[in-house]
Structures are given as C-alpha cells and as structure tokens.
C-alpha atoms as a PDB file:
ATOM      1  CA  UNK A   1     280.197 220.905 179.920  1.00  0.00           C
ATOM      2  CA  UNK A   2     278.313 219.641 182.658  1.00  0.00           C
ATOM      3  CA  UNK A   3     277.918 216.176 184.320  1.00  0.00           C
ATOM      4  CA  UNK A   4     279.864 213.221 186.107  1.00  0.00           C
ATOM      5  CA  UNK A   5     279.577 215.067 189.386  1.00  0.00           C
ATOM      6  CA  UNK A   6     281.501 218.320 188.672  1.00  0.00           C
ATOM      7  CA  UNK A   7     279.492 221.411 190.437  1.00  0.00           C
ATOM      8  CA  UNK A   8     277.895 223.303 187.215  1.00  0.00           C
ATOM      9  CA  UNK A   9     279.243 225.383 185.072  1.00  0.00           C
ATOM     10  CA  UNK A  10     276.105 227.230 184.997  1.00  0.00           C
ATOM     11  CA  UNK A  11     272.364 225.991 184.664  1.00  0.00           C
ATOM     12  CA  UNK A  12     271.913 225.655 180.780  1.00  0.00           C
ATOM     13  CA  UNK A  13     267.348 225.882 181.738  1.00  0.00           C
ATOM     14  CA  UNK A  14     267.163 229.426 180.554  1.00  0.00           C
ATOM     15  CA  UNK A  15     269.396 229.714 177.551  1.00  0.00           C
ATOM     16  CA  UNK A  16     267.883 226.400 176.293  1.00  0.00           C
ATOM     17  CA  UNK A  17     264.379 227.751 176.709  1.00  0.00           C
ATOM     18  CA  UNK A  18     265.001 231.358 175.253  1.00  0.00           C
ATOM     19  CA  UNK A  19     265.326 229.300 171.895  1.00  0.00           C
ATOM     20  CA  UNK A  20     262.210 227.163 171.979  1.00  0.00           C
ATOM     21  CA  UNK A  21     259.062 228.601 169.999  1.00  0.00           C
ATOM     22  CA  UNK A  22     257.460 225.534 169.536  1.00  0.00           C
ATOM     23  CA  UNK A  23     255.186 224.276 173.033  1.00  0.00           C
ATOM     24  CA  UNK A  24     256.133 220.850 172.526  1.00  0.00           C
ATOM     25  CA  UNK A  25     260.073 221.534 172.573  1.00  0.00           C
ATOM     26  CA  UNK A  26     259.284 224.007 175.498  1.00  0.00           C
ATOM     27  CA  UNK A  27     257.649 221.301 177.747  1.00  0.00           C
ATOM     28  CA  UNK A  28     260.592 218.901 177.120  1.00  0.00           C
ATOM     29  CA  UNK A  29     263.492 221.415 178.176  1.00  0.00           C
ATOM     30  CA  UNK A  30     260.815 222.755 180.896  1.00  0.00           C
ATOM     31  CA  UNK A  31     260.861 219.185 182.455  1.00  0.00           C
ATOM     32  CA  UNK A  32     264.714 218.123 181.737  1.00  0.00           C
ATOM     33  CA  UNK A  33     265.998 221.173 183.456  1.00  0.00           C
ATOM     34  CA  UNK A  34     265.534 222.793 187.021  1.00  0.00           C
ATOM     35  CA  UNK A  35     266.141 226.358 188.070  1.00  0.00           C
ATOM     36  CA  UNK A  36     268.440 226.404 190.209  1.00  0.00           C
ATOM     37  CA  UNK A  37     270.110 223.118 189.754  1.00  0.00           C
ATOM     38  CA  UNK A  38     273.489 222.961 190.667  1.00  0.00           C
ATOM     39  CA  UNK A  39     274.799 219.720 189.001  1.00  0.00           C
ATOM     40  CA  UNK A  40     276.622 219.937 185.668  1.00  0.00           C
ATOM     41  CA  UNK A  41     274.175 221.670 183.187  1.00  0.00           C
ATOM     42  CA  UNK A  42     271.013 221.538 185.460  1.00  0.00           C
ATOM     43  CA  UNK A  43     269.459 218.433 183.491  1.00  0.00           C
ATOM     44  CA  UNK A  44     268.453 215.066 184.161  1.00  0.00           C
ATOM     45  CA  UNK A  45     271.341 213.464 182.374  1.00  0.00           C
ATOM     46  CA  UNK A  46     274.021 215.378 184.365  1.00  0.00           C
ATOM     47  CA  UNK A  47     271.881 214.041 187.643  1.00  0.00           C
ATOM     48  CA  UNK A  48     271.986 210.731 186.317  1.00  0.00           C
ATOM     49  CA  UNK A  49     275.330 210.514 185.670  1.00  0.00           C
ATOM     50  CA  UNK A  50     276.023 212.189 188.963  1.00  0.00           C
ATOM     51  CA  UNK A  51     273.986 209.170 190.707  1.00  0.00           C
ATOM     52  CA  UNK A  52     275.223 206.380 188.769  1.00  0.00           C
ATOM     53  CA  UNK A  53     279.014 207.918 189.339  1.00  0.00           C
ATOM     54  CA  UNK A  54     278.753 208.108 193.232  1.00  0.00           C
ATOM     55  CA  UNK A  55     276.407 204.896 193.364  1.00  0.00           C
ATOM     56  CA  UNK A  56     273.098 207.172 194.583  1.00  0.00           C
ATOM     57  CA  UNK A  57     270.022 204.525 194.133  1.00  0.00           C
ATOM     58  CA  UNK A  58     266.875 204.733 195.387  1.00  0.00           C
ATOM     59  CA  UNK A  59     264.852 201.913 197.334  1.00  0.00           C
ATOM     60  CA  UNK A  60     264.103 199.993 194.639  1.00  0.00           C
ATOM     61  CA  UNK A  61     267.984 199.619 193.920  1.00  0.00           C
ATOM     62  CA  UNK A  62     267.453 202.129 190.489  1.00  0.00           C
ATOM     63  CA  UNK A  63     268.760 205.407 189.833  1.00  0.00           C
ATOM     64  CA  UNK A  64     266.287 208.282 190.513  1.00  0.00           C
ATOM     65  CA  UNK A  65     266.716 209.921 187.414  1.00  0.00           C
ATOM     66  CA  UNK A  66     266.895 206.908 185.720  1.00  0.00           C
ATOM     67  CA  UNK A  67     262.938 206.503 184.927  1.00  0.00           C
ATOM     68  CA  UNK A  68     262.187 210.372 184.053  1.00  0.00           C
ATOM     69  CA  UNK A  69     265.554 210.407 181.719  1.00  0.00           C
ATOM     70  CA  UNK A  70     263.921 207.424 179.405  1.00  0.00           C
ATOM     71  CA  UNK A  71     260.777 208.686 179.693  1.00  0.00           C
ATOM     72  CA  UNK A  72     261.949 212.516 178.622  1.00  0.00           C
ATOM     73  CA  UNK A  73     264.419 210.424 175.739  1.00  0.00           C
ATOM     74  CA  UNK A  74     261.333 208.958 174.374  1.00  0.00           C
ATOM     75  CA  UNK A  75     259.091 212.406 174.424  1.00  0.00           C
ATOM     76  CA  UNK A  76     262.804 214.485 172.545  1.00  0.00           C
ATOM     77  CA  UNK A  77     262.146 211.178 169.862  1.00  0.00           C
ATOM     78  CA  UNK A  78     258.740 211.912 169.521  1.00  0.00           C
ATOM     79  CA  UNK A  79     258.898 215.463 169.403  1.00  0.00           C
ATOM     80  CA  UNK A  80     261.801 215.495 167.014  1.00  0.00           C
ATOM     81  CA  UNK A  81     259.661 213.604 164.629  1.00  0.00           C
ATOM     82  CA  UNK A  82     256.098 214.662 164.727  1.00  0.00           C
ATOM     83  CA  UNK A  83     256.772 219.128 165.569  1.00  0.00           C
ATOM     84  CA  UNK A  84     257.520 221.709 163.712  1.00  0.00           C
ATOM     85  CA  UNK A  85     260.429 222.640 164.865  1.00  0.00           C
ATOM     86  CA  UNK A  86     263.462 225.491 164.420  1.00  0.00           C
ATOM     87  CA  UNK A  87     266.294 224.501 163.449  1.00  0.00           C
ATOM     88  CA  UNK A  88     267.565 225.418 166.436  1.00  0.00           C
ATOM     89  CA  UNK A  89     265.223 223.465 168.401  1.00  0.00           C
ATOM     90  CA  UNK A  90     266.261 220.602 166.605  1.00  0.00           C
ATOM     91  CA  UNK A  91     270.191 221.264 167.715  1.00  0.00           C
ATOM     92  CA  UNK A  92     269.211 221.654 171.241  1.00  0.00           C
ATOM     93  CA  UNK A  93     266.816 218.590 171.278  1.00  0.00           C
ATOM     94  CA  UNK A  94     269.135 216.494 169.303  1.00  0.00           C
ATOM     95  CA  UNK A  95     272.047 217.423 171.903  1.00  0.00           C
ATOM     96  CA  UNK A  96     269.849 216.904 174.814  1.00  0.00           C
ATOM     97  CA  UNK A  97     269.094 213.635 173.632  1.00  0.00           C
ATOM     98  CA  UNK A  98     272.813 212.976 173.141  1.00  0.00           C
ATOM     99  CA  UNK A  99     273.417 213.855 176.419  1.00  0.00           C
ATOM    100  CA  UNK A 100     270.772 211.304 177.652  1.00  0.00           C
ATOM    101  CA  UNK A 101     272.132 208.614 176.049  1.00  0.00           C
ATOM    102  CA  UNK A 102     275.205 208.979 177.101  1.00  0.00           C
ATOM    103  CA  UNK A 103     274.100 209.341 180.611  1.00  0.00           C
ATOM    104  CA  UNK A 104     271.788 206.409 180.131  1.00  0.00           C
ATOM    105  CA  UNK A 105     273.790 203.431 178.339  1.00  0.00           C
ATOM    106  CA  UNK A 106     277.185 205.230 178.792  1.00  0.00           C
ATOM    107  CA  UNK A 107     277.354 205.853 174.746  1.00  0.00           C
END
C-alpha cells in the first residue's frame, strides 16, 4: 500500500518487526522504518518516492532518502545472503527490497 505521497495507510515498523528473530533482519527494518511515520508504509522507499514525486531535494540537488535507501538496499542484499533467516524474514526483506527498487530506479 503505501508510497507516491498518499498519507499512510498505517506504519508497517511494528508488524514488520514482530516477525524478525534474527538481529541482523531486526537492524535493517529498525533503520528502514520510523515510529510514527506518516508517509505511505513508514519506510524509506515510500519517503523517497514521496520526495522524488513532489521534487523535495536537498542542497546538494539529491533526494534525502536517496543515500540511506541504497545504503539499507545493499545491507537487505547482504543480509539476505549471509543470515539465517525465517522464512518469513526472507518475505519481508525480499519485499522491502522490492519496494526500494522500485522507489530507487522506478522498477
């Protein structure tokens, strides 16, 4: 649900977390999503596609969520190969990262 600007349809942190056992697939979600963020699903990739959607850059002329959202893709990759994961870890990771992606190169 979540992203391109819409106000959320509810802050995804908690649910997502209740799931992860592993500390490494914790620590991802933990960073991705903030209590008590309002845009889409609470996570970097709905910001992101808020910002690039109503043209929010920073002073540098880049998207502020740009930066932590391929940094945070690159840790989901990492963590998806090297953990020992749930299964269900692996669904949420895998659909976070899916979500990054698209908010990322627009795939």
């Amino acid at each position: 649900m979540g992203g391109g600007g819409a106000l959320s349809d509810g802050n995804m942190r908690e649910y997502y977390l209740s799931f992860m056992v592993n500390p490494a697939a914790w620590n991802v979600v933990n960073e991705l999503f903030r209590p008590n963020a309002v845009i889409g699903d609470g996570g970097t990739a709905a910001m992101l596609k808020y910002e690039r959607k109503n043209g929010i850059k920073n002073e540098k002329g880049k998207y502020p969520h740009q930066q932590k959202a391929e940094n945070r893709k690159s840790e989901i990759i990492n963590t998806l190969n090297k953990q020992n994961l749930t299964q269900m870890e692996r669904d949420i990771l895998n659909k976070i990262l899916m979500d990054l992606r698209e908010a990322l190169y627009g795939i």
